[in-house]
Protein backbone atom coordinates (compact mmCIF):
# COMPACT_ATOMS: atom_id res chain seq x y z
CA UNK A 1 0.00 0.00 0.00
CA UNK A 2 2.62 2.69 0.81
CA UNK A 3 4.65 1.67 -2.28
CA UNK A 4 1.76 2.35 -4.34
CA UNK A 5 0.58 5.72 -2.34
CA UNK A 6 4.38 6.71 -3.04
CA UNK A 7 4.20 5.97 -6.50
CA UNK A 8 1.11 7.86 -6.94
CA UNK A 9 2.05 11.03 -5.19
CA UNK A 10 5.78 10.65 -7.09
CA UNK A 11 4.12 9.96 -10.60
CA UNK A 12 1.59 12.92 -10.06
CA UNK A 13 3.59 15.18 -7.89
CA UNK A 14 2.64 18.24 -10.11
CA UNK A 15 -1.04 17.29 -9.70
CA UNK A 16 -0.43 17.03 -5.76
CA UNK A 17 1.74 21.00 -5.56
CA UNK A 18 -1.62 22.49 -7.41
CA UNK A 19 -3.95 21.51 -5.13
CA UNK A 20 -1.75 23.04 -2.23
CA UNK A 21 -1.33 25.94 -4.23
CA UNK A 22 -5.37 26.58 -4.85
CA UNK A 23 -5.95 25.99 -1.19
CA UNK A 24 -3.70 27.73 0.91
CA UNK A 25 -3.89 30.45 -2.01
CA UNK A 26 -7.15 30.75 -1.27
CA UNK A 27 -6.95 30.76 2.03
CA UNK A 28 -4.45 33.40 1.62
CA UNK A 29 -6.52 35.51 -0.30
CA UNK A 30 -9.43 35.23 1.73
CA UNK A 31 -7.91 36.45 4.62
CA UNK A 32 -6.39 39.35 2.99
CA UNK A 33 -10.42 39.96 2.32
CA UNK A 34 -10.94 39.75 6.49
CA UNK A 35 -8.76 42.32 7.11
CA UNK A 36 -9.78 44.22 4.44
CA UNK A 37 -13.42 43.92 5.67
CA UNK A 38 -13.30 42.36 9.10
CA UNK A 39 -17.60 43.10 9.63
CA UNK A 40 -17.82 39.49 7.13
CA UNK A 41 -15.64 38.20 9.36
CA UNK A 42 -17.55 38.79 12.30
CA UNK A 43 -20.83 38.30 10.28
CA UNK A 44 -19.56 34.30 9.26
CA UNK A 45 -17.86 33.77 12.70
CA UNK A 46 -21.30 34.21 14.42
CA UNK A 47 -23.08 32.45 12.04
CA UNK A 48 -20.54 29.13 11.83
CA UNK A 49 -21.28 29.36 16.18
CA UNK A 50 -24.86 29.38 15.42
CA UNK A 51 -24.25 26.28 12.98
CA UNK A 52 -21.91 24.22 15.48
CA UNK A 53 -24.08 24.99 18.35
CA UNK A 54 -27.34 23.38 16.34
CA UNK A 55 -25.38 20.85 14.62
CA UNK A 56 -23.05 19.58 16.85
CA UNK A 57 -24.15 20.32 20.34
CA UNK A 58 -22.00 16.35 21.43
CA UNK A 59 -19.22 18.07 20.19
CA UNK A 60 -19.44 21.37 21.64
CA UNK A 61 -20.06 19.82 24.92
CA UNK A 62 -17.29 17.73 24.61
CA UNK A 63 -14.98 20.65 24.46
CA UNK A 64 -16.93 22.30 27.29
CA UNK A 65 -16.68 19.70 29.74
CA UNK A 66 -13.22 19.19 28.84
CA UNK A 67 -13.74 15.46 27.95
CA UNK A 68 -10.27 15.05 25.92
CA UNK A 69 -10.95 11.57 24.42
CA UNK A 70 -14.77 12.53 23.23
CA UNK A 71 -13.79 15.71 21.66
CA UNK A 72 -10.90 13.78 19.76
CA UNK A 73 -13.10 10.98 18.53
CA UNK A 74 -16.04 13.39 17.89
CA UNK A 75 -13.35 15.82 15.78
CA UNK A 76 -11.74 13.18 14.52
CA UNK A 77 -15.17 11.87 13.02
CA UNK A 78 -16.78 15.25 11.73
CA UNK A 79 -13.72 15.79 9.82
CA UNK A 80 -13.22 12.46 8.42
CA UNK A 81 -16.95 11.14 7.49
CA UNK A 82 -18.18 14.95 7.10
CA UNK A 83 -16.06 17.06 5.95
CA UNK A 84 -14.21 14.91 4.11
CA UNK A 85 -15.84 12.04 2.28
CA UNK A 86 -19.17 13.56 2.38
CA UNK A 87 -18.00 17.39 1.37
CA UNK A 88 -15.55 16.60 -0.83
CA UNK A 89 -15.51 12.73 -2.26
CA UNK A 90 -19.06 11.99 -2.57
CA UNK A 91 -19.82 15.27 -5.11
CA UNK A 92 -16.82 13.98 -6.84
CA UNK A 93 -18.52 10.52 -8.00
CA UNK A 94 -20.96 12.43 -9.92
CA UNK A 95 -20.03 16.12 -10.22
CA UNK A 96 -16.55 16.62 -12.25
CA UNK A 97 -13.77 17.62 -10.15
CA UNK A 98 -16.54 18.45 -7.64
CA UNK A 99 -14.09 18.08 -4.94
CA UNK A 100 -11.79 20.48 -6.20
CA UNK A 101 -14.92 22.68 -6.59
CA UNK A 102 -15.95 22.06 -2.63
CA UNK A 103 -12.48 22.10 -1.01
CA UNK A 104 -11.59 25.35 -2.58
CA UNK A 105 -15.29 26.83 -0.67
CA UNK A 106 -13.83 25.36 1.91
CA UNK A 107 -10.55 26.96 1.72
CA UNK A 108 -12.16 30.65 1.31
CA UNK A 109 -14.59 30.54 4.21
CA UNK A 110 -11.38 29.36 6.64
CA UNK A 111 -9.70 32.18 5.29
CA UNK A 112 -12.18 34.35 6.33
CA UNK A 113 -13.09 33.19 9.98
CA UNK A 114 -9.50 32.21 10.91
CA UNK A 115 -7.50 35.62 9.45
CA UNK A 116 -5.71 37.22 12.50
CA UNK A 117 -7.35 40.29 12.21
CA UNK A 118 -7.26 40.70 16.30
CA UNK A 119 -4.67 40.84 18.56
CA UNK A 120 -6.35 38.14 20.57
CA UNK A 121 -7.12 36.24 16.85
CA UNK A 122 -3.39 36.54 16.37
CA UNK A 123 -2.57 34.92 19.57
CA UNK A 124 -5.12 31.85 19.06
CA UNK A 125 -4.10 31.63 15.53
CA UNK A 126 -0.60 30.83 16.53
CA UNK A 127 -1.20 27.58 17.99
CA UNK A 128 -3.76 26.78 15.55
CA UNK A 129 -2.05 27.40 12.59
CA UNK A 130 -0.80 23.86 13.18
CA UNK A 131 -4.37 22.60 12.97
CA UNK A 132 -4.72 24.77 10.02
CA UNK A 133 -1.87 23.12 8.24
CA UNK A 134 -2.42 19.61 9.48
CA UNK A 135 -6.40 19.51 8.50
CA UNK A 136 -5.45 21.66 5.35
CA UNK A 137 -3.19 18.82 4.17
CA UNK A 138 -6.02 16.15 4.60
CA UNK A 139 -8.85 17.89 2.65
CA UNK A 140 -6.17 19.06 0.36
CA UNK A 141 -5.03 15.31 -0.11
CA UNK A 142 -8.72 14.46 -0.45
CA UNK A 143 -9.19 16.86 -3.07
CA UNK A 144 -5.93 15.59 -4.64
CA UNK A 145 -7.78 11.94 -5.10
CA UNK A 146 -11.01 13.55 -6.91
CA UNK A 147 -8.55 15.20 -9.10
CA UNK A 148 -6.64 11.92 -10.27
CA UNK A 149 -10.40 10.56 -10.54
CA UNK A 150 -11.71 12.69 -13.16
CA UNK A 151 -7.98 13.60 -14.52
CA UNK A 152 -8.32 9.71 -15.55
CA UNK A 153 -12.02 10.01 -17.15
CA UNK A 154 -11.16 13.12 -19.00
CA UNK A 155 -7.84 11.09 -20.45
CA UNK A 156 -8.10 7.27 -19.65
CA UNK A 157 -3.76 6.82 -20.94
CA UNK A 158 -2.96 8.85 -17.75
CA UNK A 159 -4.90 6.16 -15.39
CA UNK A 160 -3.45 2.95 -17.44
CA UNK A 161 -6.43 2.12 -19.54
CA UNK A 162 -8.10 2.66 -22.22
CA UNK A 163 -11.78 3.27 -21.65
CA UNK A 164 -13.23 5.95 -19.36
CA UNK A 165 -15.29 3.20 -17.40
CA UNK A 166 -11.79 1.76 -16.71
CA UNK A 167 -10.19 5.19 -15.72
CA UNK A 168 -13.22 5.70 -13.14
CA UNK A 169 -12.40 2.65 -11.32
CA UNK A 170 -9.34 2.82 -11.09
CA UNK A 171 -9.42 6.91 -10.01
CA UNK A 172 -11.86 5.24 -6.99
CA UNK A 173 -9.20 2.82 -5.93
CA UNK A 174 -6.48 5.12 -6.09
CA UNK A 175 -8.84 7.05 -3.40
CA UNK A 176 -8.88 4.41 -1.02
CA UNK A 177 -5.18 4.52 -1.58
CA UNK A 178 -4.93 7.77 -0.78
CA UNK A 179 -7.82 7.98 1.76
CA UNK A 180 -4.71 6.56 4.59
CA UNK A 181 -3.03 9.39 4.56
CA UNK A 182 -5.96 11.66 4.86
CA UNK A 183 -7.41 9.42 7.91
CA UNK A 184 -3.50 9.59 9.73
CA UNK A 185 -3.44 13.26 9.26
CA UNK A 186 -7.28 14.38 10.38
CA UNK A 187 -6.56 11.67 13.36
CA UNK A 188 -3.15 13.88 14.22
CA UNK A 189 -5.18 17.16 13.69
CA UNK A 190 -7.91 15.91 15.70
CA UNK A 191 -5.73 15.14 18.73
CA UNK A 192 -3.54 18.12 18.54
CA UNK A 193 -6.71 20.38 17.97
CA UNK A 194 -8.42 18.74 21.45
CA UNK A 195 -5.70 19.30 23.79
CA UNK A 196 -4.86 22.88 22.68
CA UNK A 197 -8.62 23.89 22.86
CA UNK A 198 -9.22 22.08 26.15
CA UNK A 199 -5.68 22.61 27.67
CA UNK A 200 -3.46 24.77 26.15
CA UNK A 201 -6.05 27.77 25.77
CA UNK A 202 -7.54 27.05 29.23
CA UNK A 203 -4.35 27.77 30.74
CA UNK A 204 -3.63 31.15 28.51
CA UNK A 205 -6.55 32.15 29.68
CA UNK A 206 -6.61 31.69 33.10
């Protein structure tokens, strides 16, 4: 399995720098927007509580009550099944490169909350920045996959084969190939995200 995830990420290496570039470009951008108009900043930030609150109330309680293993599992889960699979891989079965297309929404709106525009932003963003690259990495990988999927269908030589039908299975194995790495990294993001929320923060600010 590794010898074939190296080979991929070797043999498409190009395809693999793009989608970092699109992302944390984006990201880039987007918080360049933040600064320049911090109200949308506050505007999204209230309305992503709102969402999390409604959505997720396990997870925010988790965090709350300072329950370290739930709020790693829980994390670990919402990024993985959610905002993963189901945000980015899913669209890409049908929709093309709909994970490209997902991942780089994605990429603005965390641009937007997270930009420093604070000094107390600043501060938190410091630790999490690590989170930011960590979790970055997995949806970018993720996005990475959907591109070799329909990077195959559009030219079925560059997957091996010779018929689109071919190139599409293959593009979804090569996803499960892939989908290790993005499983180790939202599992280290997950963990690292819990204990600075629930004990790095908590002692900052107290």
């Amino acid at each position: 399995m590794f010898k074939t995830l190296a080979r991929i990420f070797r043999v498409e290496f190009k395809g693999y720098a793009a989608m970092n570039i699109l992302y944390y470009g984006l990201v880039a951008i987007a918080m360049a927007y933040s600064f320049l108009h911090p109200e949308v900043q506050g505007t999204f930030m209230g309305e992503v509580e709102t969402g999390f609150e409604e959505a997720l109330p396990l997870l925010i309680e988790a965090y709350r009550s300072g329950n370290f293993p739930l709020a790693v599992a829980l994390t670990f889960s919402f990024n993985l099944f959610l905002g993963s699979f189901v945000y980015i891989t899913l669209p890409s079965l049908i929709i093309p490169f709909g994970g490209v297309i997902t991942g780089c929404v994605r990429a603005v709106l965390w641009g937007i909350i997270l930009a420093p525009t604070t000094p107390e932003l600043a501060q938190a963003m410091t630790l999490h920045s690590i989170v930011l690259v960590l979790e970055g990495q997995g949806y970018i990988i993720a996005m990475f996959a959907t591109y070799l999927q329909w990077k195959g269908i559009v030219k079925p030589a560059s997957a091996g084969e010779k018929s689109r039908r071919k190139a599409y299975v293959v593009g979804i194995k090569k996803t499960a190939h892939i989908y290790v790495l993005v499983v180790v990294l939202l599992a280290t993001s997950a963990f690292y995200e819990a204990f600075e929320l629930i004990y790095i923060l908590k002692t900052l600010t107290t």
